[in-house]
N, C-alpha and C. Protein backbone atom coordinates (compact mmCIF):
# COMPACT_ATOMS: atom_id res chain seq x y z
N UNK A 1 -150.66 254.70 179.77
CA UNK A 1 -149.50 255.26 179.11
C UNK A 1 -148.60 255.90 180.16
N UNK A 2 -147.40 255.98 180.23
CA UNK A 2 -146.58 256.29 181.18
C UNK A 2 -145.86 257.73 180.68
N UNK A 3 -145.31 258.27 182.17
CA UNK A 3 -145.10 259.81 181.83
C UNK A 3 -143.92 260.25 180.60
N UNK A 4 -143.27 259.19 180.49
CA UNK A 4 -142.16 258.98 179.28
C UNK A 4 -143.03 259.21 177.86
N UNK A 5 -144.19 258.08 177.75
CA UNK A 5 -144.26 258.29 176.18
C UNK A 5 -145.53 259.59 176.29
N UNK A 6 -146.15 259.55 176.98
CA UNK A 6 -147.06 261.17 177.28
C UNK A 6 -146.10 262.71 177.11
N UNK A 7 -144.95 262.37 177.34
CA UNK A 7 -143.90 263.42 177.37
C UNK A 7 -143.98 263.42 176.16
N UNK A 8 -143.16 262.39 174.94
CA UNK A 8 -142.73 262.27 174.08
C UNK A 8 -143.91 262.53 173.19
N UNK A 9 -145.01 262.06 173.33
CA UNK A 9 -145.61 262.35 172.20
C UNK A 9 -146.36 264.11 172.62
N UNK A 10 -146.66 264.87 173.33
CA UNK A 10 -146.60 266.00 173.76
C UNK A 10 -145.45 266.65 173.08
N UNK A 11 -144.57 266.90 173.21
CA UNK A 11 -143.55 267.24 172.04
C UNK A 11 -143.22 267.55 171.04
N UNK A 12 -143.57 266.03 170.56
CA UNK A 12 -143.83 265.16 169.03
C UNK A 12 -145.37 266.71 168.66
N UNK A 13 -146.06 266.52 169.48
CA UNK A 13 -147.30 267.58 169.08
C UNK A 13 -146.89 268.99 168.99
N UNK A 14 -146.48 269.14 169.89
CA UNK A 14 -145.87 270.64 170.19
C UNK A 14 -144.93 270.96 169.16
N UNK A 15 -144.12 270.54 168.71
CA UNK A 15 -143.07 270.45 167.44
C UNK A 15 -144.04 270.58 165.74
N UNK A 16 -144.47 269.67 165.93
CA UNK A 16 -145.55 269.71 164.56
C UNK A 16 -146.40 270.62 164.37
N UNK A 17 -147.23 271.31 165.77
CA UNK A 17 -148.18 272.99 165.48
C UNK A 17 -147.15 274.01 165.47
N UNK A 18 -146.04 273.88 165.85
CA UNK A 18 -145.49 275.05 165.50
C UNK A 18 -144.47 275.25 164.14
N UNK A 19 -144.32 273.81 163.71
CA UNK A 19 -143.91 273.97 162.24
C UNK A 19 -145.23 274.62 161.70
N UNK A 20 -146.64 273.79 161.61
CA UNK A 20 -147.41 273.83 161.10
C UNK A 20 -147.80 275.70 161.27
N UNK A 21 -147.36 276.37 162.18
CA UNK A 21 -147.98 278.11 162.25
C UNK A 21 -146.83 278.45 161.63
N UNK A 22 -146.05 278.49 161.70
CA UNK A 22 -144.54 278.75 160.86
C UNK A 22 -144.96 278.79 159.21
N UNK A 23 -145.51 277.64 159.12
CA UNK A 23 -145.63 277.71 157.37
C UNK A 23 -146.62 278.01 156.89
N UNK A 24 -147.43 278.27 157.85
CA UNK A 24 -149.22 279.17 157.85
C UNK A 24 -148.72 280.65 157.36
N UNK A 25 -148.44 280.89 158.80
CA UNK A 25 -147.48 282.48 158.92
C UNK A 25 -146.39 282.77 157.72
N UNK A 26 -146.09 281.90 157.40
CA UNK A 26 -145.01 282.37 156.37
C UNK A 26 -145.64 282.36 154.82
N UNK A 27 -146.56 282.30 154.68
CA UNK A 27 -147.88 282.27 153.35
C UNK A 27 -148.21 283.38 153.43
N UNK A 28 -148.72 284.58 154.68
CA UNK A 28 -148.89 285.60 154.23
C UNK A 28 -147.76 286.49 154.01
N UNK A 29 -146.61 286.00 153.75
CA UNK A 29 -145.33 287.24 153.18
C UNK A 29 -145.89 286.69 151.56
N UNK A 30 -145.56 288.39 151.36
CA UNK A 30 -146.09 287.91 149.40
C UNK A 30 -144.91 287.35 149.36
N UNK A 31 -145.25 286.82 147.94
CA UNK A 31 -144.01 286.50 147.16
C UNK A 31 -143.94 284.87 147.95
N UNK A 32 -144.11 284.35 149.01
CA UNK A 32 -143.99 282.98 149.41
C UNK A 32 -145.01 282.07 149.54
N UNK A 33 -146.25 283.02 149.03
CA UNK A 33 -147.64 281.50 149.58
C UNK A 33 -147.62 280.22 148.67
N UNK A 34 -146.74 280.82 147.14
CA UNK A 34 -147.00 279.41 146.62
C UNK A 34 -145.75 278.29 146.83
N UNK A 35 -144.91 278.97 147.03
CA UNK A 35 -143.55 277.83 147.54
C UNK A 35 -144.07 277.36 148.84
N UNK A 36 -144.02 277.83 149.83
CA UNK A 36 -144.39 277.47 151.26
C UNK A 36 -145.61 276.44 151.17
N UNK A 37 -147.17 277.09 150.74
CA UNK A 37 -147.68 276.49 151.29
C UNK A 37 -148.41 274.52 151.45
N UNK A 38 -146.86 274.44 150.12
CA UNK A 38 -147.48 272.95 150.06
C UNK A 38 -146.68 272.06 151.10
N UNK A 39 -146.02 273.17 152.51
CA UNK A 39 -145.55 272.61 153.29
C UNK A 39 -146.30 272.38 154.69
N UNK A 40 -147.51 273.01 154.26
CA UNK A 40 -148.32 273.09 155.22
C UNK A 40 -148.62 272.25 155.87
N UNK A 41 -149.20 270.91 155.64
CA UNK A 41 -149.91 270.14 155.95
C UNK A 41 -149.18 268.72 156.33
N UNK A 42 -147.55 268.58 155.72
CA UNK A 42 -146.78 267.60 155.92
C UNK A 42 -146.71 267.42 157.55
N UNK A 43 -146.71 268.23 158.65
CA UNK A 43 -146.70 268.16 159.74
C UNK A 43 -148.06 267.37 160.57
N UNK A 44 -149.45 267.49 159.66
CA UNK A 44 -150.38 266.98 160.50
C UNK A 44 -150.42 265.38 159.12
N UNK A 45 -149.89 265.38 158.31
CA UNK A 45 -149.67 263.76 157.38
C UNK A 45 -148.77 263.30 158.33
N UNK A 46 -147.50 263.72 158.56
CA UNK A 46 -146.74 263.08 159.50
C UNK A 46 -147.38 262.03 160.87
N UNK A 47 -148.11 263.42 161.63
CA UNK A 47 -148.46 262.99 162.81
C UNK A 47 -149.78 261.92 162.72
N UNK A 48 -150.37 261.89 161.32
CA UNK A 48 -151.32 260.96 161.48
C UNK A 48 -150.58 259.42 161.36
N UNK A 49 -149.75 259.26 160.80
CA UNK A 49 -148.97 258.25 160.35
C UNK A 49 -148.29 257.68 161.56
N UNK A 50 -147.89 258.44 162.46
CA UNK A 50 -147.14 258.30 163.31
C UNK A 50 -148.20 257.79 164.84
N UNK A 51 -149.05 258.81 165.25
CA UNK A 51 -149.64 259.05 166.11
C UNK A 51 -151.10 258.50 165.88
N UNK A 52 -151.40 258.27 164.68
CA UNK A 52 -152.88 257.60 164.10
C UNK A 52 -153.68 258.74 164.02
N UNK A 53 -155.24 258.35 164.06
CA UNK A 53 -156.26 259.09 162.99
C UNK A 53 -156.85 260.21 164.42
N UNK A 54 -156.52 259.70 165.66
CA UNK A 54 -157.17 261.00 166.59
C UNK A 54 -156.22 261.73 166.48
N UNK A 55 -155.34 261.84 166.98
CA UNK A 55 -153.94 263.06 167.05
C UNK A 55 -154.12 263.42 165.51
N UNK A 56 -154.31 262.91 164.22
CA UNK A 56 -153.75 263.38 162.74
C UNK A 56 -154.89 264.10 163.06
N UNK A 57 -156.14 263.69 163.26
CA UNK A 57 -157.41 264.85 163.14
C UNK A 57 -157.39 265.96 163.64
N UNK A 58 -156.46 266.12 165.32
CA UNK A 58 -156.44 266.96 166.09
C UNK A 58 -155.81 267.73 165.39
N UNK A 59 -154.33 267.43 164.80
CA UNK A 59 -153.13 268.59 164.22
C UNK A 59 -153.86 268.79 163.24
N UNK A 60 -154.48 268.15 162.15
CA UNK A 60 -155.60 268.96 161.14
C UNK A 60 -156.29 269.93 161.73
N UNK A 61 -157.51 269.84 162.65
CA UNK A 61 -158.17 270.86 162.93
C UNK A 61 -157.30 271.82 162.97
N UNK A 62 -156.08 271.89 164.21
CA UNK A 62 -155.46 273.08 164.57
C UNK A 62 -154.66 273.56 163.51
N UNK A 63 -153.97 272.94 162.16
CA UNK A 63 -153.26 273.35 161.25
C UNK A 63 -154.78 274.24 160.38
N UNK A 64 -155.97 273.99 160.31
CA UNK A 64 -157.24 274.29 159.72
C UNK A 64 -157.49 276.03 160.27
N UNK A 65 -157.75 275.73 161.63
CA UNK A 65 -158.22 276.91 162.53
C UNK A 65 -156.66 277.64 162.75
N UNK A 66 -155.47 276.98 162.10
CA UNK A 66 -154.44 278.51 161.91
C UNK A 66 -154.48 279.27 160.46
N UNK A 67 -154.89 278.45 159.31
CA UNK A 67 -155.47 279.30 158.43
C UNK A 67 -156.33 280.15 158.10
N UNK A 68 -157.48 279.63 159.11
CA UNK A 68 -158.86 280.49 159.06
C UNK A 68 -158.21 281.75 159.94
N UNK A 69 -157.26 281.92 160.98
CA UNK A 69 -157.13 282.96 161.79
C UNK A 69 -155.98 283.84 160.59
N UNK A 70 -154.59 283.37 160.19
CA UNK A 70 -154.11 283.75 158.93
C UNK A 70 -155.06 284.26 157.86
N UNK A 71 -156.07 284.02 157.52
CA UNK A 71 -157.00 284.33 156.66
C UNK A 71 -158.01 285.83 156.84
N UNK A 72 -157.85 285.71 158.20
CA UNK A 72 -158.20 287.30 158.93
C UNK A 72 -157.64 287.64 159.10
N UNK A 73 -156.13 287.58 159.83
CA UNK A 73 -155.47 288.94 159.81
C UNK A 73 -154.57 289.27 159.07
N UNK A 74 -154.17 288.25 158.05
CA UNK A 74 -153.00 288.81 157.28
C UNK A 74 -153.84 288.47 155.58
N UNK A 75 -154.43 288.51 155.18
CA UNK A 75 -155.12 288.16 154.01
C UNK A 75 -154.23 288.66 152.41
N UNK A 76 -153.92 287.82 152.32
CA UNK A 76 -152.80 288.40 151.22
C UNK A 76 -153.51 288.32 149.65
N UNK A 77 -154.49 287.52 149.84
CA UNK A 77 -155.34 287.30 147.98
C UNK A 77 -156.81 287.76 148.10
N UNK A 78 -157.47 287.41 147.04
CA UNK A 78 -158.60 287.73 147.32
C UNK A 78 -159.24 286.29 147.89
N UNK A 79 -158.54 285.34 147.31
CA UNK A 79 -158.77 283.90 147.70
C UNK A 79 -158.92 283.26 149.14
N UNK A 80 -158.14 284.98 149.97
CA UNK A 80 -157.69 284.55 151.60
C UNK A 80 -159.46 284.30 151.75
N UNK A 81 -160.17 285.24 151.56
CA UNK A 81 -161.99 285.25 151.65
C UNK A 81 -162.14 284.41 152.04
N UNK A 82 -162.39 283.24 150.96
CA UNK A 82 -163.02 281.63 150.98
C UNK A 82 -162.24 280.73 152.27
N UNK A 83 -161.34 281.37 152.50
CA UNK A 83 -160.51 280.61 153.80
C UNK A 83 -161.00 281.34 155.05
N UNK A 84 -161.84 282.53 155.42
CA UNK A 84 -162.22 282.34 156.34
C UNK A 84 -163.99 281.72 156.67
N UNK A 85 -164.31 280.73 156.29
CA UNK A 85 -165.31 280.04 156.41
C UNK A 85 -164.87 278.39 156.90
N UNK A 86 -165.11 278.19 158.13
CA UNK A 86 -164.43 277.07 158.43
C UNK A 86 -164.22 275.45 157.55
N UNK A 87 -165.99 275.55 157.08
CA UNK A 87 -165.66 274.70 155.72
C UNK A 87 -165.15 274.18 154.86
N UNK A 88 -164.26 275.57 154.59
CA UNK A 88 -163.13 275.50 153.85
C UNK A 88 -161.48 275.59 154.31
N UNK A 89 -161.10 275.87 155.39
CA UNK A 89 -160.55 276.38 156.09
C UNK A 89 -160.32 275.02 157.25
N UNK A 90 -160.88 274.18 157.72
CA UNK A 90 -161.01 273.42 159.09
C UNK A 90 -160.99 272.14 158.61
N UNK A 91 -162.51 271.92 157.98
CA UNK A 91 -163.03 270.36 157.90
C UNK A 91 -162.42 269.75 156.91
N UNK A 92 -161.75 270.53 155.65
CA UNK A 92 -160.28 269.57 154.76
C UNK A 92 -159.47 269.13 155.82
N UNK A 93 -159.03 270.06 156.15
CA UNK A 93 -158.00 269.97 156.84
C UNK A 93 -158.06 268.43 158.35
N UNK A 94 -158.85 268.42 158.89
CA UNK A 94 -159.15 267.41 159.84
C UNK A 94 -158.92 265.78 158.77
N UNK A 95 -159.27 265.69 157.61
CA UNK A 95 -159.29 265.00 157.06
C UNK A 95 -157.73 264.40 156.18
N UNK A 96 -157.21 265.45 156.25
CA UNK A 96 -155.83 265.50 156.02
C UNK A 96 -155.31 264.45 157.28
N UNK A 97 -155.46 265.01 158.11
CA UNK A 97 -154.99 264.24 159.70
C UNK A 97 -155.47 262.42 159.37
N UNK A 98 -156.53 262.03 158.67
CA UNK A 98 -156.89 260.96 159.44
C UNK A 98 -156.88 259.77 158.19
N UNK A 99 -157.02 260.55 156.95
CA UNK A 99 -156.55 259.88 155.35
C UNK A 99 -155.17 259.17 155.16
N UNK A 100 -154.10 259.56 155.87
CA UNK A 100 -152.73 258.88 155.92
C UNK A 100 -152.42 257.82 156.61
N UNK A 101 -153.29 257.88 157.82
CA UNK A 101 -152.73 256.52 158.63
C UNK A 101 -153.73 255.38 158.33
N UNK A 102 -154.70 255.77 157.27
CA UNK A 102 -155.50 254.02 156.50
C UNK A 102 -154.79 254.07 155.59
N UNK A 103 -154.38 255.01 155.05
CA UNK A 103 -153.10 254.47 153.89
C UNK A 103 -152.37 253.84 153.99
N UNK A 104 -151.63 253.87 155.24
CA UNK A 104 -150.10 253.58 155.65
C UNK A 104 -150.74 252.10 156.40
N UNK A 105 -151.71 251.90 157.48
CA UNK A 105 -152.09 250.99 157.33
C UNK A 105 -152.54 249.46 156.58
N UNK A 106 -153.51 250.45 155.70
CA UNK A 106 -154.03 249.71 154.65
C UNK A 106 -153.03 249.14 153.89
N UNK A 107 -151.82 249.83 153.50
CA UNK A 107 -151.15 249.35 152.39
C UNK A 107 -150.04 248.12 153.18
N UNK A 108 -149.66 248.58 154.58
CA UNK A 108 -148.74 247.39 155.16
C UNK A 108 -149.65 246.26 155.52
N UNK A 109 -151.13 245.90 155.67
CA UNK A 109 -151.66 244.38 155.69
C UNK A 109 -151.99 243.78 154.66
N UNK A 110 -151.75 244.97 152.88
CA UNK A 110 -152.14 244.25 151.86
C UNK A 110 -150.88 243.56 151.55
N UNK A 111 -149.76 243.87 152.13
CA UNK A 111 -148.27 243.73 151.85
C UNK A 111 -147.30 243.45 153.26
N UNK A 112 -146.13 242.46 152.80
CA UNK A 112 -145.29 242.15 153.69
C UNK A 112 -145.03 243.56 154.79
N UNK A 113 -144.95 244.06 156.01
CA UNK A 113 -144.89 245.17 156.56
C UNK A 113 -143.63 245.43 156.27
N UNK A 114 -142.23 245.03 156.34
CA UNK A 114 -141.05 245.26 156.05
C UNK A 114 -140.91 245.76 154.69
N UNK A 115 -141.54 244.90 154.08
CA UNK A 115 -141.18 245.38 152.51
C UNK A 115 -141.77 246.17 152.05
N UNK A 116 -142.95 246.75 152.41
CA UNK A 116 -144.04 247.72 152.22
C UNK A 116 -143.84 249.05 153.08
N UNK A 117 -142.94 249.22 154.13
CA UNK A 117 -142.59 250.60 154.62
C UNK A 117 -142.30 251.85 154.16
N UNK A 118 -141.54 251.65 153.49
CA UNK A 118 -141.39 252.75 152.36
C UNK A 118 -142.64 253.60 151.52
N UNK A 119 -143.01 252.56 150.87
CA UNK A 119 -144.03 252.43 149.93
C UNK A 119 -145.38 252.67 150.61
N UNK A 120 -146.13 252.45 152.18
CA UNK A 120 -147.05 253.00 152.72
C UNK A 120 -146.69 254.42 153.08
N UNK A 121 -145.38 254.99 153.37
CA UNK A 121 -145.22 255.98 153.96
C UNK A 121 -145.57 256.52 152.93
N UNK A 122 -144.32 256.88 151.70
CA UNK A 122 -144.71 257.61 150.74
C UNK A 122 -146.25 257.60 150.03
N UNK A 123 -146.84 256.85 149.99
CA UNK A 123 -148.42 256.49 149.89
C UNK A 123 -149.13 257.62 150.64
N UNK A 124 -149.28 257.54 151.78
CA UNK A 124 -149.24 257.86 152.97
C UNK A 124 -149.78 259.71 152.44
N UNK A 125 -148.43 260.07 152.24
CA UNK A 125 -147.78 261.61 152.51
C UNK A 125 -148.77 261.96 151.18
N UNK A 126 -148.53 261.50 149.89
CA UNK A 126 -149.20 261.47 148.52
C UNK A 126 -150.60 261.75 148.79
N UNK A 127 -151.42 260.57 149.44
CA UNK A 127 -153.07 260.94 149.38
C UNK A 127 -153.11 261.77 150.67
N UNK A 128 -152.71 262.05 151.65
CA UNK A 128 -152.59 263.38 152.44
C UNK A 128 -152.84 264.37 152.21
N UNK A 129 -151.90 264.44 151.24
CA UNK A 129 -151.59 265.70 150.19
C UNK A 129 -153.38 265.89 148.73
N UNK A 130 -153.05 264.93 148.67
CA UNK A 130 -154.41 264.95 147.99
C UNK A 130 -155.34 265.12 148.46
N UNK A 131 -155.93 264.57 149.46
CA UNK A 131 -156.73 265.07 150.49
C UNK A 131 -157.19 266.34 150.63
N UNK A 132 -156.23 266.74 150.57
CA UNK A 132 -156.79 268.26 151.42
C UNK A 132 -156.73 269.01 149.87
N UNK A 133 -156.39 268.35 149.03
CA UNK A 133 -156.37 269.90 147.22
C UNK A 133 -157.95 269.43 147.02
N UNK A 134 -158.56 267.79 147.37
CA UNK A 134 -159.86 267.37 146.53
C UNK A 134 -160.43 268.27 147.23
N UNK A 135 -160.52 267.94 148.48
CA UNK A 135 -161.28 268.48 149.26
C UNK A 135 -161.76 269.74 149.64
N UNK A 136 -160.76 270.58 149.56
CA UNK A 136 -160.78 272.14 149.57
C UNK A 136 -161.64 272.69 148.04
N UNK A 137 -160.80 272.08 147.21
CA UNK A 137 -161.47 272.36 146.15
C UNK A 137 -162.92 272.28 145.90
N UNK A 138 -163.37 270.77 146.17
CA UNK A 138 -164.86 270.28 146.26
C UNK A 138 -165.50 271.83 147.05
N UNK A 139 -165.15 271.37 148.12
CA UNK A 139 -166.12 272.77 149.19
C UNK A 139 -165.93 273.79 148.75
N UNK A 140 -165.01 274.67 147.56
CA UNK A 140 -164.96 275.76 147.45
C UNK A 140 -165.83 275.44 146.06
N UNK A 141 -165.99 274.59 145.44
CA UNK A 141 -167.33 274.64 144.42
C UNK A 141 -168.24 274.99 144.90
N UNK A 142 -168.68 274.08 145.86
CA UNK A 142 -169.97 273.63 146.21
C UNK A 142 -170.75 274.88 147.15
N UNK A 143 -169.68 275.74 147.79
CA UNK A 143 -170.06 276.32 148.54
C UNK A 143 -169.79 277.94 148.17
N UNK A 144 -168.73 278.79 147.35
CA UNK A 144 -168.51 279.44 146.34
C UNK A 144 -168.44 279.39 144.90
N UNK A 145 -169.03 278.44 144.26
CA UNK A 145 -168.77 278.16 142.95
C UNK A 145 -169.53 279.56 142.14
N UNK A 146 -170.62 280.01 142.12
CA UNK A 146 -171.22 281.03 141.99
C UNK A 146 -170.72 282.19 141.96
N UNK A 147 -170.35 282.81 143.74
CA UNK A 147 -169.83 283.57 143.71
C UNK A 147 -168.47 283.94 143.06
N UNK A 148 -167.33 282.62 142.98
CA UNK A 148 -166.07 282.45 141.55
C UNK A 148 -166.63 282.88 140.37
N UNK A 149 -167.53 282.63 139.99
CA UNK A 149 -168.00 282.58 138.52
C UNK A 149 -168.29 284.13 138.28
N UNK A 150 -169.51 284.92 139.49
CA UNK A 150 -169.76 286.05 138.97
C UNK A 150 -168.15 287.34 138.97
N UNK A 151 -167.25 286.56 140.52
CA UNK A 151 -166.68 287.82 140.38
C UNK A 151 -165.54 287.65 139.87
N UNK A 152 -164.90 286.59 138.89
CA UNK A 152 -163.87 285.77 138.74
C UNK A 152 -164.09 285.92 137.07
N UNK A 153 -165.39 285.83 136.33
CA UNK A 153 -165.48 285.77 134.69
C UNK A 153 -165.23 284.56 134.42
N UNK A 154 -165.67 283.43 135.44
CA UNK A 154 -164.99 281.98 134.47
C UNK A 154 -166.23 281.00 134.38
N UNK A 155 -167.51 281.66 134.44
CA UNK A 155 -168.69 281.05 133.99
C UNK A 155 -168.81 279.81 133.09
N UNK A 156 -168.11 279.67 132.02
CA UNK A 156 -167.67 278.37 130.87
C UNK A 156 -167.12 277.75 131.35
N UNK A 157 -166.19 278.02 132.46
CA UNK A 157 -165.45 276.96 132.02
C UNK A 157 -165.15 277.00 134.09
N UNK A 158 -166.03 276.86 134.71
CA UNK A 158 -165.67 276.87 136.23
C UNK A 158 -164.72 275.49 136.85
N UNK A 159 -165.84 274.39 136.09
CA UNK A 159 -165.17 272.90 136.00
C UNK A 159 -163.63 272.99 135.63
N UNK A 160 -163.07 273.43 134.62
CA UNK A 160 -162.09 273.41 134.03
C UNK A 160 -161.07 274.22 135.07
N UNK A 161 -161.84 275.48 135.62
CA UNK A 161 -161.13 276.06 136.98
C UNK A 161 -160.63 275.22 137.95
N UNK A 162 -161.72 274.56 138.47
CA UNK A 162 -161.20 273.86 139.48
C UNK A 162 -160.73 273.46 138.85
N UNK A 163 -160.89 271.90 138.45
CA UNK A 163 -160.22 271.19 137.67
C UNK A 163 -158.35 271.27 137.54
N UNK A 164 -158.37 272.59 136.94
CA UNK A 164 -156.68 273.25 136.51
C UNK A 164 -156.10 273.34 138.34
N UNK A 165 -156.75 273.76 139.27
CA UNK A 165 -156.00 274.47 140.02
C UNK A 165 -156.03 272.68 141.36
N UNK A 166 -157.09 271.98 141.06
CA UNK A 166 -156.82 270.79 141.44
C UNK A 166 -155.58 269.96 141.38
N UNK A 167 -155.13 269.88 139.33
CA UNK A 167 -154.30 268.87 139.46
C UNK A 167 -152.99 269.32 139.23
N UNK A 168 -153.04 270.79 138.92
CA UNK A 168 -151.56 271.18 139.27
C UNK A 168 -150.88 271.16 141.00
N UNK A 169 -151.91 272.20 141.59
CA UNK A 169 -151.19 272.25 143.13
C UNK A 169 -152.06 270.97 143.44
N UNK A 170 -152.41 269.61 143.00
CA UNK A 170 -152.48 268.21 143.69
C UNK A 170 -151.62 267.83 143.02
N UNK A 171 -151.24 267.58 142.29
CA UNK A 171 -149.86 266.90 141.77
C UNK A 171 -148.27 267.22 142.36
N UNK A 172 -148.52 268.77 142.45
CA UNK A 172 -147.31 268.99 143.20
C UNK A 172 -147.18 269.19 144.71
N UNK A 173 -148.04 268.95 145.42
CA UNK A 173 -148.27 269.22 146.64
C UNK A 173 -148.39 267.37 147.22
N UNK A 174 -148.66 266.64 146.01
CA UNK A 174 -148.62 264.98 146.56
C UNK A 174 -146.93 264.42 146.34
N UNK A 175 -146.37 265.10 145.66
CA UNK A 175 -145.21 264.78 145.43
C UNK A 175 -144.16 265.31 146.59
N UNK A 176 -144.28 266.56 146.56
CA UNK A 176 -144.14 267.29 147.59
C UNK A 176 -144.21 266.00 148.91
N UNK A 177 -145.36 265.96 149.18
CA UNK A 177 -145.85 265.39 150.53
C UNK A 177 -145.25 263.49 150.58
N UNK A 178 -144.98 263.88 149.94
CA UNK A 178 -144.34 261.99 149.48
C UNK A 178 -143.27 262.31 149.84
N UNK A 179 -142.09 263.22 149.30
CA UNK A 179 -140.98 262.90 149.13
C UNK A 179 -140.56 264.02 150.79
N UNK A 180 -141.31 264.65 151.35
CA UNK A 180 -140.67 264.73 153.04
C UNK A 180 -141.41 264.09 154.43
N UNK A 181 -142.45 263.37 153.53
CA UNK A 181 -142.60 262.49 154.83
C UNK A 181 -142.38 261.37 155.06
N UNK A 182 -141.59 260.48 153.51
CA UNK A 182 -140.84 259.28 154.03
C UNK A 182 -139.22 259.83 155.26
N UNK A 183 -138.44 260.37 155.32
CA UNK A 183 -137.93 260.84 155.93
C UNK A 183 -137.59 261.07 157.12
N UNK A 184 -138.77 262.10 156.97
CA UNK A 184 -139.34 262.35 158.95
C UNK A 184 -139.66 261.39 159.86
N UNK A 185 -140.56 260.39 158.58
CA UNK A 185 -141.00 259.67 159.55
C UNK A 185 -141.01 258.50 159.76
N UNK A 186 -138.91 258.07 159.23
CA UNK A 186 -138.13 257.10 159.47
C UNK A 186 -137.69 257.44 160.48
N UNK A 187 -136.82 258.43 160.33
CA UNK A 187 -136.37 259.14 161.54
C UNK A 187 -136.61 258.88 162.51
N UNK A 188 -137.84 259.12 162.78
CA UNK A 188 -138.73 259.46 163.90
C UNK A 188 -138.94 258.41 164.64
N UNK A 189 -139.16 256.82 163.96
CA UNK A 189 -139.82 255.86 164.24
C UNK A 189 -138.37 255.20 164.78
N UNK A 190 -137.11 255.42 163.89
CA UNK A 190 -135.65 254.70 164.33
C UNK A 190 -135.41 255.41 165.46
N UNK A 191 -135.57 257.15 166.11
CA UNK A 191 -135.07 257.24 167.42
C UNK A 191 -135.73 256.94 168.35
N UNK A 192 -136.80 256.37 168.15
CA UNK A 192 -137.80 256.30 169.40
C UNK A 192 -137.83 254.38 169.61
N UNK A 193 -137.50 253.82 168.80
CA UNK A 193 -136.93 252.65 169.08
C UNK A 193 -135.92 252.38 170.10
């Protein structure tokens, strides 16, 4: 690789963790974690799409390990808790990075690549986005489900907990993630042409 595209994609990285602490950091002002934070993660969907499944994993981890550090020092819910356990906090998140670019893949060799661009990207940004609500969610069952139940009162109906908080912030956080990473990452792909 030559010092041109090593530059460029260095950058391209450097640009994306610091959106990505920007919209970390900007979750613990009250009043903004639920607008903001379904902007979280569009920066490491981007870069997987763009950069593929090592770099998307890398900006996952590090978008992961800026929540878990957000999660200690600025803890704004009681919910911040469950985010400092890397589990919950890291290993979604890595997965976020590396779920978009078999999407975006996958969907341009089932389909003409021209005519399918659009349609993998937005794909793409969508299960990204999903990604990281199943996933977080799953591990915060599996690994707090108990402790939700005793100190939370939702013993009946825990399933239905997750469940609710799954397909609202996954529904709007895939839509979300659809509709700003076709965009970016036209953009992105037309100036570097």
């Amino acid at each position: 690789m030559n010092t041109s595209n090593k530059t460029r994609k260095l950058t391209f990285l450097g640009v994306m963790l610091s959106l990505t602490i920007v919209f970390v950091m900007i979750t613990a002002v009250p009043g903004t974690a639920a607008t903001i934070a379904f902007f979280m993660f569009i920066p490491t969907i981007i870069t997987s799409v763009v950069y593929g499944p090592k770099l998307g994993a890398l900006m996952g981890f590090l978008a992961g390990l800026t929540t878990l550090i957000r999660a200690y020092i600025a803890p704004l819910s009681p919910f911040d808790y469950f985010f400092q356990n890397p589990l919950i906090a890291i290993l979604p998140r890595i997965f976020v990075g590396i779920t978009p670019y078999f999407v975006y893949i996958g969907i341009n060799k089932l389909f003409n690549f021209d005519k399918s661009e659009n349609i993998s990207i937005i794909s793409a940004g969508a299960l990204g986005a999903i990604t990281n609500t199943v996933l977080v969610v799953l591990a915060l069952y599996f690994i707090y489900g108990s402790k939700i139940i005793s100190e939370y009162g939702v013993a009946n109906s825990i399933t239905a907990f997750f469940v609710g908080i799954a397909g609202i912030n996954g529904v709007i956080e895939a839509i979300t993630a659809a509709i700003l990473t076709l965009p970016v990452v036209k953009i992105y792909k037309k100036l570097n042409k």
